[in-house]
PDB file of N, CA and C in Angstrom:
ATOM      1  N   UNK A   1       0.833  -1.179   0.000  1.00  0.00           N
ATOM      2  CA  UNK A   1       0.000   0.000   0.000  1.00  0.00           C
ATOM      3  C   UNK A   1       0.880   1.245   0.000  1.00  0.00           C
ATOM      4  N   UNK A   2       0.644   2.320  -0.528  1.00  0.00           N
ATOM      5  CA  UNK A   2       1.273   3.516  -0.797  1.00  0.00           C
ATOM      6  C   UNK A   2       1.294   4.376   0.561  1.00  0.00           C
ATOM      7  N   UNK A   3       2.344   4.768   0.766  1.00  0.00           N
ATOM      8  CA  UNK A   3       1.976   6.003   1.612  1.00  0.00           C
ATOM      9  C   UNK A   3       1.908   7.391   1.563  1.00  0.00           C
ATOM     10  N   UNK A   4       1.228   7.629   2.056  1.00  0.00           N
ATOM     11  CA  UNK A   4       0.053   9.167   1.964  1.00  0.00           C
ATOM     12  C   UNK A   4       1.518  10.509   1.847  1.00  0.00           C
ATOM     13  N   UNK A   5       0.969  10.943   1.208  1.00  0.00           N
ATOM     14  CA  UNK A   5       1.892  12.052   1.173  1.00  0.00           C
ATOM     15  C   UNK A   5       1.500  13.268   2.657  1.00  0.00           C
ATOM     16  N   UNK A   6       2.637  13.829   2.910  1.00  0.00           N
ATOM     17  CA  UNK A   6       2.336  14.972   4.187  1.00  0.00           C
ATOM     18  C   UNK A   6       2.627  15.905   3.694  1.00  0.00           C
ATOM     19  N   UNK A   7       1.568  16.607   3.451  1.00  0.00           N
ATOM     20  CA  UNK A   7       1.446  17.995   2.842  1.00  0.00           C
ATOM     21  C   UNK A   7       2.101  19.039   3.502  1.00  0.00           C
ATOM     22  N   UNK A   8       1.863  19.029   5.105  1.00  0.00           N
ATOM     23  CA  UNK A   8       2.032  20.394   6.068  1.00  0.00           C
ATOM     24  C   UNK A   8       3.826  20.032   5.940  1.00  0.00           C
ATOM     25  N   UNK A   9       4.167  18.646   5.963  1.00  0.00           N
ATOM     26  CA  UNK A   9       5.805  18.494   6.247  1.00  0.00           C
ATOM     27  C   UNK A   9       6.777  19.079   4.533  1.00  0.00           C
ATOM     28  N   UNK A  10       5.605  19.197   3.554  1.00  0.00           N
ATOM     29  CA  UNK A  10       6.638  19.588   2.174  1.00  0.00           C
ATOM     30  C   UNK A  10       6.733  20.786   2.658  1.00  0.00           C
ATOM     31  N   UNK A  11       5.373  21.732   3.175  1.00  0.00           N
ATOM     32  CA  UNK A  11       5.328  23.287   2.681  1.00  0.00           C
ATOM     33  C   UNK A  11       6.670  23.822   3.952  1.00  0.00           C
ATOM     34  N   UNK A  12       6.824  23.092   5.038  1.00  0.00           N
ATOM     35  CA  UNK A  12       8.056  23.343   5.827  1.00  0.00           C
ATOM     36  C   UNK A  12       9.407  23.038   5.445  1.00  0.00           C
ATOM     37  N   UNK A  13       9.381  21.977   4.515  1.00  0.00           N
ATOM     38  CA  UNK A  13      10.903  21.770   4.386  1.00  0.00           C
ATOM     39  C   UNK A  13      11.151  22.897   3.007  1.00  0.00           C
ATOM     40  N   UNK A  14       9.972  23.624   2.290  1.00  0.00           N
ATOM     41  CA  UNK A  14       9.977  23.974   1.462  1.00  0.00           C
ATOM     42  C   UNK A  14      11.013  25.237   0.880  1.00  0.00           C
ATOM     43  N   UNK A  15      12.040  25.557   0.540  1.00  0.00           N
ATOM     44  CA  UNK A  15      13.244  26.637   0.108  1.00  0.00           C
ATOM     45  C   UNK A  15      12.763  27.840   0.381  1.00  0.00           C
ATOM     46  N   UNK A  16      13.159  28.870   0.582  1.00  0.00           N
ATOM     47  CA  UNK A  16      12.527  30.489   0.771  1.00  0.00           C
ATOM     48  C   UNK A  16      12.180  30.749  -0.698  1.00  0.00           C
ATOM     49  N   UNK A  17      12.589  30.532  -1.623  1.00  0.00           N
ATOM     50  CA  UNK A  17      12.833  30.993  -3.029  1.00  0.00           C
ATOM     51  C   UNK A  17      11.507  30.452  -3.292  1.00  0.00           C
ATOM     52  N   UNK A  18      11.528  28.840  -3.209  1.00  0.00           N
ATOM     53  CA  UNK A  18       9.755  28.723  -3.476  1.00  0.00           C
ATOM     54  C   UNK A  18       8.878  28.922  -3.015  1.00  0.00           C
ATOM     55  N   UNK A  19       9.289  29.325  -1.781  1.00  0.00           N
ATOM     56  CA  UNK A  19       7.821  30.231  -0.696  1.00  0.00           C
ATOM     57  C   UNK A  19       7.320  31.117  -1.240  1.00  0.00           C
ATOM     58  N   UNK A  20       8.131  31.815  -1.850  1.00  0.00           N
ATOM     59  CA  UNK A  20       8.373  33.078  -2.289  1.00  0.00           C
ATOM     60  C   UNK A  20       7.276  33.452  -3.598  1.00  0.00           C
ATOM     61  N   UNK A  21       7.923  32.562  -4.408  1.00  0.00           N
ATOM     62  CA  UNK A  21       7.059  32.342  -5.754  1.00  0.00           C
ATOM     63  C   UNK A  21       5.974  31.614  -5.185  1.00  0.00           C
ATOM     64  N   UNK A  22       5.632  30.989  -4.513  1.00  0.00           N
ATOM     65  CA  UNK A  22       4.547  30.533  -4.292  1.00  0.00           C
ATOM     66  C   UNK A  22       3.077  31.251  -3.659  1.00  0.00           C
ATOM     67  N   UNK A  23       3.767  32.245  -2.865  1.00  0.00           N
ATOM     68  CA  UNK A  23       3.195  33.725  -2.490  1.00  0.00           C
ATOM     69  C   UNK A  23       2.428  34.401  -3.289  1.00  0.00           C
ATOM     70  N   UNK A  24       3.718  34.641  -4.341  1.00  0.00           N
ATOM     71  CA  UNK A  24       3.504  35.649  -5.207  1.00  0.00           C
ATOM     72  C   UNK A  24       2.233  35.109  -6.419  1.00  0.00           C
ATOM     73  N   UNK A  25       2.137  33.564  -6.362  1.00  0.00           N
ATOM     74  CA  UNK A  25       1.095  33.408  -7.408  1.00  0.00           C
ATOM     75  C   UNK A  25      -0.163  33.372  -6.536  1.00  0.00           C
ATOM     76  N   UNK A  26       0.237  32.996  -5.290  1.00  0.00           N
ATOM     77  CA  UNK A  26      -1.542  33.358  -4.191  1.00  0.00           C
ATOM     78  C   UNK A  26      -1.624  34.869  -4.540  1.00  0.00           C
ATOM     79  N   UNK A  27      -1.135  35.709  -4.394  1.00  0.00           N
ATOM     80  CA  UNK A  27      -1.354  37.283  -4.505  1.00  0.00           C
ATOM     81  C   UNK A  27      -1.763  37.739  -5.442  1.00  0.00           C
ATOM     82  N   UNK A  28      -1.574  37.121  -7.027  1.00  0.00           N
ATOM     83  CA  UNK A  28      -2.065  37.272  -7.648  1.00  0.00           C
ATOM     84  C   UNK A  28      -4.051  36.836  -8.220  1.00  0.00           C
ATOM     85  N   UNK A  29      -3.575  35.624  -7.653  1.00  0.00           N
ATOM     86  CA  UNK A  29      -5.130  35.030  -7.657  1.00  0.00           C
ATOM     87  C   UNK A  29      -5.801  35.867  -6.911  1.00  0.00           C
ATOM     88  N   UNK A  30      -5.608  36.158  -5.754  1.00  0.00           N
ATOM     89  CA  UNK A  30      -6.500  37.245  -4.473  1.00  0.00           C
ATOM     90  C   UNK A  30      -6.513  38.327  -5.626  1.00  0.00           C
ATOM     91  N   UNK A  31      -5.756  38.826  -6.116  1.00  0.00           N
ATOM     92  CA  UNK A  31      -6.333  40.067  -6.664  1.00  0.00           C
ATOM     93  C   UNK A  31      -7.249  40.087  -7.737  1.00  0.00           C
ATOM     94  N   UNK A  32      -6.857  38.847  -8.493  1.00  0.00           N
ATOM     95  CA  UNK A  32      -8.346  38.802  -9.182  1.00  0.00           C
ATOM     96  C   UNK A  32      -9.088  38.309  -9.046  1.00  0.00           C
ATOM     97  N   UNK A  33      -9.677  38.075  -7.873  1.00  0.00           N
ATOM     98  CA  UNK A  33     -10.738  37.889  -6.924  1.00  0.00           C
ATOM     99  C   UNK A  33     -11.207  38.928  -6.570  1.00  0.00           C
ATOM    100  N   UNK A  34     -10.209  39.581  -6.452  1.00  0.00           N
ATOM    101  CA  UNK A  34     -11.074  40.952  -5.003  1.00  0.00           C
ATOM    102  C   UNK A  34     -11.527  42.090  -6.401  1.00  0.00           C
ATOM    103  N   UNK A  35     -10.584  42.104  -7.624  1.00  0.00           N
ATOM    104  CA  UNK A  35     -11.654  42.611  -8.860  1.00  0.00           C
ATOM    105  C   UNK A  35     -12.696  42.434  -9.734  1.00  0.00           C
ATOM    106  N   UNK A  36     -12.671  40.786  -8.858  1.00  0.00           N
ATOM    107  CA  UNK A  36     -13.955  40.090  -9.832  1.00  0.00           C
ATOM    108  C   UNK A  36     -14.081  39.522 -11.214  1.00  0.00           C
ATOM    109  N   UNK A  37     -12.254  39.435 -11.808  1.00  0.00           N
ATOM    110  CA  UNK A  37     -12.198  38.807 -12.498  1.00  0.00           C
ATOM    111  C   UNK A  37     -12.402  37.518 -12.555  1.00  0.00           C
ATOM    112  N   UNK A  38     -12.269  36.340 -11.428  1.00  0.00           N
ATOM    113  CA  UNK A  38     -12.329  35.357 -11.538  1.00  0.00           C
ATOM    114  C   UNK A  38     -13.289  35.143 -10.135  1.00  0.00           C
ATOM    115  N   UNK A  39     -13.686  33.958  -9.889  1.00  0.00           N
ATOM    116  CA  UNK A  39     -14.414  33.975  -8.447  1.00  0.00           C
ATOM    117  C   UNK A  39     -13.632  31.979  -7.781  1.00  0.00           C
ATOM    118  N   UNK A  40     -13.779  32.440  -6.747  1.00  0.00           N
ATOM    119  CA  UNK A  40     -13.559  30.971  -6.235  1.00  0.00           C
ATOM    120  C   UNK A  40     -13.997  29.355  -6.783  1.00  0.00           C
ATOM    121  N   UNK A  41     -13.247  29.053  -6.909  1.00  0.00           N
ATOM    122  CA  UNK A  41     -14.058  27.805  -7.568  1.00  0.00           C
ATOM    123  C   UNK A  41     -14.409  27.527  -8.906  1.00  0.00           C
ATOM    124  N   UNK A  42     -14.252  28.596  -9.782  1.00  0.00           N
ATOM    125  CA  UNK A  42     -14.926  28.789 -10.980  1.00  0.00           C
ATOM    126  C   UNK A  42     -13.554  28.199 -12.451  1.00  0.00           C
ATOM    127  N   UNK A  43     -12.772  27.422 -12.080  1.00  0.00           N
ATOM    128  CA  UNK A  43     -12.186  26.767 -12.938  1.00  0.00           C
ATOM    129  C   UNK A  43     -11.207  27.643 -13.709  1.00  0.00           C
ATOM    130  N   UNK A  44     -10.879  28.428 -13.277  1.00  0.00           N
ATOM    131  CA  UNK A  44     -10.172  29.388 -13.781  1.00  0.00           C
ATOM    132  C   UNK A  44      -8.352  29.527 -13.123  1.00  0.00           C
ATOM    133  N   UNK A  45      -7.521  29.820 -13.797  1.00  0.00           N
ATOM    134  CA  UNK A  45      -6.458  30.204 -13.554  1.00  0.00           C
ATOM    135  C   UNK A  45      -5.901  31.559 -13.812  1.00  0.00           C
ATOM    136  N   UNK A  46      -5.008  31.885 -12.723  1.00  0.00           N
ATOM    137  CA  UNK A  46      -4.411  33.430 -13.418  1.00  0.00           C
ATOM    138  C   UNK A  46      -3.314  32.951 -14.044  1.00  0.00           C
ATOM    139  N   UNK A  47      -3.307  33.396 -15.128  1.00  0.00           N
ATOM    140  CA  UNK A  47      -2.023  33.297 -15.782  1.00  0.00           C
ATOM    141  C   UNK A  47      -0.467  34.182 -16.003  1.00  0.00           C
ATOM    142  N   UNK A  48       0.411  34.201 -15.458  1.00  0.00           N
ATOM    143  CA  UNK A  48       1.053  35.434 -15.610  1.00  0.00           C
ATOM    144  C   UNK A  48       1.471  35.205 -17.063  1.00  0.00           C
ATOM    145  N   UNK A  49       1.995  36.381 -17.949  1.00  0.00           N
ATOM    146  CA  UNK A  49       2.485  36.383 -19.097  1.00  0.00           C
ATOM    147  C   UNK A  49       3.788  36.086 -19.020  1.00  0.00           C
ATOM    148  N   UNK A  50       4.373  36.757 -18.486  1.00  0.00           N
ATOM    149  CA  UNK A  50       5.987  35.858 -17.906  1.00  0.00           C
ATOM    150  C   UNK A  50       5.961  34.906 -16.645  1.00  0.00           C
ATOM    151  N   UNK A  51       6.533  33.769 -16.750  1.00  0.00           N
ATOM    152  CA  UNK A  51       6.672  33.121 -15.626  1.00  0.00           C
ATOM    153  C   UNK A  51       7.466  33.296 -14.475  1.00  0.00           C
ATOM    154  N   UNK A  52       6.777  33.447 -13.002  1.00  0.00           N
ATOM    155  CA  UNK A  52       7.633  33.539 -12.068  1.00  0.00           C
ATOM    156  C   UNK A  52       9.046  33.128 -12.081  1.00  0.00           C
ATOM    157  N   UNK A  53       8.889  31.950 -12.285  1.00  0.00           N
ATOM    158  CA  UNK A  53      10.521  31.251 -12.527  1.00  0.00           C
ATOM    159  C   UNK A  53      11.201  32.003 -13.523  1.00  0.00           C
ATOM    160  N   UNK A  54      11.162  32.743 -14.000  1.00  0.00           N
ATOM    161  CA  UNK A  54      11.596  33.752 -15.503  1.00  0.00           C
ATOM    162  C   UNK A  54      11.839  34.906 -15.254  1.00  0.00           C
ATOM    163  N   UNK A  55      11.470  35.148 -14.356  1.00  0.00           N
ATOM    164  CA  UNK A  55      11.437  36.690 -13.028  1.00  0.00           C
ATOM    165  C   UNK A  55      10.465  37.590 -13.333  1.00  0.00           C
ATOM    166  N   UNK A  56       9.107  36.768 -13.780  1.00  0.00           N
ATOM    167  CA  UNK A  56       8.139  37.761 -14.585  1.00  0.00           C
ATOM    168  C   UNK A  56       7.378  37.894 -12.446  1.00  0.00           C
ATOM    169  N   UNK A  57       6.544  39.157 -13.136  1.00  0.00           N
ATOM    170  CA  UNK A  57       5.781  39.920 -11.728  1.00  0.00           C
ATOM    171  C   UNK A  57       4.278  39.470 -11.636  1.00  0.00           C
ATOM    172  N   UNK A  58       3.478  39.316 -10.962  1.00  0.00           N
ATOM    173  CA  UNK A  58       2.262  39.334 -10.779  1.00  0.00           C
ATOM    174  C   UNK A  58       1.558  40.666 -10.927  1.00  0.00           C
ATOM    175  N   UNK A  59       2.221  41.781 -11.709  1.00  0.00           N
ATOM    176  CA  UNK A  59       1.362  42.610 -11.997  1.00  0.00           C
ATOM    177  C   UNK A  59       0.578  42.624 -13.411  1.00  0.00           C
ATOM    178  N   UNK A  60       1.350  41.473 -14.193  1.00  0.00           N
ATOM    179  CA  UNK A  60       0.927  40.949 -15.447  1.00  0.00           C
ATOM    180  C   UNK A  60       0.522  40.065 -15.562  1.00  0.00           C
ATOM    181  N   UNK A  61      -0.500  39.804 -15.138  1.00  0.00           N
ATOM    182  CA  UNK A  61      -1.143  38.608 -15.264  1.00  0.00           C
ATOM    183  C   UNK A  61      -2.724  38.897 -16.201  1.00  0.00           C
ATOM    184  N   UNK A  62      -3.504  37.347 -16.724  1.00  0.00           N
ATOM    185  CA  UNK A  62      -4.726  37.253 -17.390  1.00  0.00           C
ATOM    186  C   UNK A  62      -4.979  35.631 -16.916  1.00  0.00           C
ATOM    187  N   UNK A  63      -6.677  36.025 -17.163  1.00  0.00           N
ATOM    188  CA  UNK A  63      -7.040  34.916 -16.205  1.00  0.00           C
ATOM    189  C   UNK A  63      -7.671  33.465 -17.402  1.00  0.00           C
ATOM    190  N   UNK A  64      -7.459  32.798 -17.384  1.00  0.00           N
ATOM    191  CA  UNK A  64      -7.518  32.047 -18.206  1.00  0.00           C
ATOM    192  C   UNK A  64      -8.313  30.341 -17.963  1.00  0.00           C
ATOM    193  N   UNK A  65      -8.713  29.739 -18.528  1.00  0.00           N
ATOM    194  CA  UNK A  65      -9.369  28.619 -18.534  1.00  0.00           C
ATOM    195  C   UNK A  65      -8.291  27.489 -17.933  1.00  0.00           C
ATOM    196  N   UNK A  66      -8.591  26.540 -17.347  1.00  0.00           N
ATOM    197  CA  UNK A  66      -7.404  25.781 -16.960  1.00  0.00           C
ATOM    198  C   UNK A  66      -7.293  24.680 -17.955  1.00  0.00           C
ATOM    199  N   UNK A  67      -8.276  24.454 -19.207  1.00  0.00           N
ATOM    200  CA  UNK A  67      -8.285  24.024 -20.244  1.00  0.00           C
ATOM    201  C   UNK A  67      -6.716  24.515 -21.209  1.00  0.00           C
ATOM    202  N   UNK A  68      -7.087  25.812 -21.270  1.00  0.00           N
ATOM    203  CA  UNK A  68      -6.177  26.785 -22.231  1.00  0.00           C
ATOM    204  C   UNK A  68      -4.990  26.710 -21.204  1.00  0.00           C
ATOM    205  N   UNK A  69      -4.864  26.414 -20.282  1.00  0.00           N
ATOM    206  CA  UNK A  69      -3.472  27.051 -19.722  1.00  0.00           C
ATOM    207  C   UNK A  69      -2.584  25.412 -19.362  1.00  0.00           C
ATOM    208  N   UNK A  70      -2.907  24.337 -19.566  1.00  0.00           N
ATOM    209  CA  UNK A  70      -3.325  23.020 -19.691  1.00  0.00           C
ATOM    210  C   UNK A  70      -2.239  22.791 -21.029  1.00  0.00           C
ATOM    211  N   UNK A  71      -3.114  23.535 -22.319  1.00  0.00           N
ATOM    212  CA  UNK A  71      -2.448  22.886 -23.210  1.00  0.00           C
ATOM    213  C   UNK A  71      -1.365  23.919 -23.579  1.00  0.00           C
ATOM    214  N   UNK A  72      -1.171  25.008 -23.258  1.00  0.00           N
ATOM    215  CA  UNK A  72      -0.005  25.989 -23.449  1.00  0.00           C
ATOM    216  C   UNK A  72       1.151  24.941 -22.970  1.00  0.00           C
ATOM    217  N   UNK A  73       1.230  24.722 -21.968  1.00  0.00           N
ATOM    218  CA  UNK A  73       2.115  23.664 -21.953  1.00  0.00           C
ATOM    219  C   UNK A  73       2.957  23.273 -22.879  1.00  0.00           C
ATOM    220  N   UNK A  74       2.118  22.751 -24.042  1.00  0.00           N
ATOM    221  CA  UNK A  74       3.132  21.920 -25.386  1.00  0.00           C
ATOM    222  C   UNK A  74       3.999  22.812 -26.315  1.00  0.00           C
ATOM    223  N   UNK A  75       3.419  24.229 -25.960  1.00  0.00           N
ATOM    224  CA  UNK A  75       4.086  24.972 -26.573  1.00  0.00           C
ATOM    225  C   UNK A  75       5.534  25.414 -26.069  1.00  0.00           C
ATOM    226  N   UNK A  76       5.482  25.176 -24.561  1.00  0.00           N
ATOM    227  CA  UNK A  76       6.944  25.311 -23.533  1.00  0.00           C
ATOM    228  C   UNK A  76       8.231  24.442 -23.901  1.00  0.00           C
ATOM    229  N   UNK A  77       7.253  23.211 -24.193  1.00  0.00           N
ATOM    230  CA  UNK A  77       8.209  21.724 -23.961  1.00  0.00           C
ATOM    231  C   UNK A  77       8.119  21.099 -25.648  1.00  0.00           C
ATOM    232  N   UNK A  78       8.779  19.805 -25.944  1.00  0.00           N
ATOM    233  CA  UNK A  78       8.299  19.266 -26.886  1.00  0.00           C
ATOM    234  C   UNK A  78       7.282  18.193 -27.003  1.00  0.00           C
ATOM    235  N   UNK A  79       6.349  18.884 -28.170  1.00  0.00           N
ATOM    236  CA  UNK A  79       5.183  18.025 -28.199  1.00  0.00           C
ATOM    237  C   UNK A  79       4.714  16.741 -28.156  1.00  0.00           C
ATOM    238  N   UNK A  80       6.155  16.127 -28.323  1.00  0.00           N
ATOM    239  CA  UNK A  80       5.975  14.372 -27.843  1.00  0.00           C
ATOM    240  C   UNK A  80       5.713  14.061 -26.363  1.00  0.00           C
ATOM    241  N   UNK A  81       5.567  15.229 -25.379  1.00  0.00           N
ATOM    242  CA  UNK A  81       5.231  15.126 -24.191  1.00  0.00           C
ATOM    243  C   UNK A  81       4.124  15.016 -23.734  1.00  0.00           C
ATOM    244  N   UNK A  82       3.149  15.665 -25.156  1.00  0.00           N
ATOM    245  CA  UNK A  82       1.689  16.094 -24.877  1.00  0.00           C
ATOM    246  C   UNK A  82       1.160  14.616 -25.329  1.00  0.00           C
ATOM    247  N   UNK A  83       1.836  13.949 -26.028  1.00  0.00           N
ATOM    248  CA  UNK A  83       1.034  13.232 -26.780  1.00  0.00           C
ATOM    249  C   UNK A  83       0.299  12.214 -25.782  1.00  0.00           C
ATOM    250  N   UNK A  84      -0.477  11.670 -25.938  1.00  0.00           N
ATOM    251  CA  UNK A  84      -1.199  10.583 -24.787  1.00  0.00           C
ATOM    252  C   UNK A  84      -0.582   9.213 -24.616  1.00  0.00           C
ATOM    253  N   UNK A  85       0.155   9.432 -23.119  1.00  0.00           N
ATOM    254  CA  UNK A  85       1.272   8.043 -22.751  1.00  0.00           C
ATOM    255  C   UNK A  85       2.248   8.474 -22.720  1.00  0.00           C
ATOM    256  N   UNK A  86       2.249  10.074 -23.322  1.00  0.00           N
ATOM    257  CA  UNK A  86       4.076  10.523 -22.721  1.00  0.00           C
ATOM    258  C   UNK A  86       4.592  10.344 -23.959  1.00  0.00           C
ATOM    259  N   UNK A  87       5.913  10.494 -23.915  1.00  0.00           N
ATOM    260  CA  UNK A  87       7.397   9.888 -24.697  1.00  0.00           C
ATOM    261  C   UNK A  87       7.006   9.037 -25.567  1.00  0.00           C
ATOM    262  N   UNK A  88       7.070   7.880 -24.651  1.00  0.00           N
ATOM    263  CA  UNK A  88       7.361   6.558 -25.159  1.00  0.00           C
ATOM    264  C   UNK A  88       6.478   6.112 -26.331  1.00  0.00           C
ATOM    265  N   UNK A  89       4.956   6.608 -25.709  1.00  0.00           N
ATOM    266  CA  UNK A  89       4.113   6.734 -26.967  1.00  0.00           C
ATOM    267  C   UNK A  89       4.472   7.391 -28.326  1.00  0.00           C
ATOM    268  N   UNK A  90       4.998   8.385 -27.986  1.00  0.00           N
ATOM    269  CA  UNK A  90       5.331   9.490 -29.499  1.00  0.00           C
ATOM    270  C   UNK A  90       6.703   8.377 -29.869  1.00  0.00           C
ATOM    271  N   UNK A  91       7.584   7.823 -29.178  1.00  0.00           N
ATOM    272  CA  UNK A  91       8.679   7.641 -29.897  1.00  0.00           C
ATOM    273  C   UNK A  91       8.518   5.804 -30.454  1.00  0.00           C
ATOM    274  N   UNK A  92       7.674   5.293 -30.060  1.00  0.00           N
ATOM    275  CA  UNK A  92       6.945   3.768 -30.737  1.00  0.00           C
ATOM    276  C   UNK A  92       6.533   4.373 -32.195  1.00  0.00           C
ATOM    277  N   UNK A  93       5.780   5.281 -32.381  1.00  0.00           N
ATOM    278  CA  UNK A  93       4.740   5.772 -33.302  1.00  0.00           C
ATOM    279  C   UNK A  93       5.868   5.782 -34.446  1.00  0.00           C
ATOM    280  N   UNK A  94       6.992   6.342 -34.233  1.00  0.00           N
ATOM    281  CA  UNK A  94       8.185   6.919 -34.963  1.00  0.00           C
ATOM    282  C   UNK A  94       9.022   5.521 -35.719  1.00  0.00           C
ATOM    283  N   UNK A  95       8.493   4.553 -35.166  1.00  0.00           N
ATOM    284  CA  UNK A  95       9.254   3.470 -35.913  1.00  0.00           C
ATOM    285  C   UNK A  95       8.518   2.851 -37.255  1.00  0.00           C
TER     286      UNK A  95
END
């Protein structure tokens, strides 16, 4: 049987650097909340246009479908990642 992951023990052992960024994308969500761009629960993501990890700010952000922000993804990485099964799938196909 698997054991359970401990959530409260990651966010403590967790680096300042990713606290940090991790902050900074709650702060952003709160704010488009408290403008009513997005509401709790409602399937939505903020998206920043630059990525934290990239040293982009949470003052640029748009709020986006978690559909659309889902498949942006393939555009980051290469598309044999997206494909369904991963890798291994895209690189069988190739023979």
């Amino acid at each position: 049987m698997a054991t359970k992951r401990n959530y409260v023990a990651e966010r403590l052992r967790e680096k300042p650097a990713r606290k940090k960024a991790r902050a900074a994308r709650g702060r952003a969500r709160y704010a488009k909340i408290k403008n009513g761009s997005t509401k709790v629960g409602d399937g939505k993501v903020v998206h920043h246009t630059k990525p934290i990890s990239k040293g982009g700010t949470s003052s640029k952000t748009v709020v986006q479908s978690k559909r659309a922000s889902n498949s942006e993804g393939g555009k980051l990485q290469p598309r044999s990642g997206k494909a369904k099964g991963g890798r291994a799938t895209a690189k069988r196909r190739k023979r």
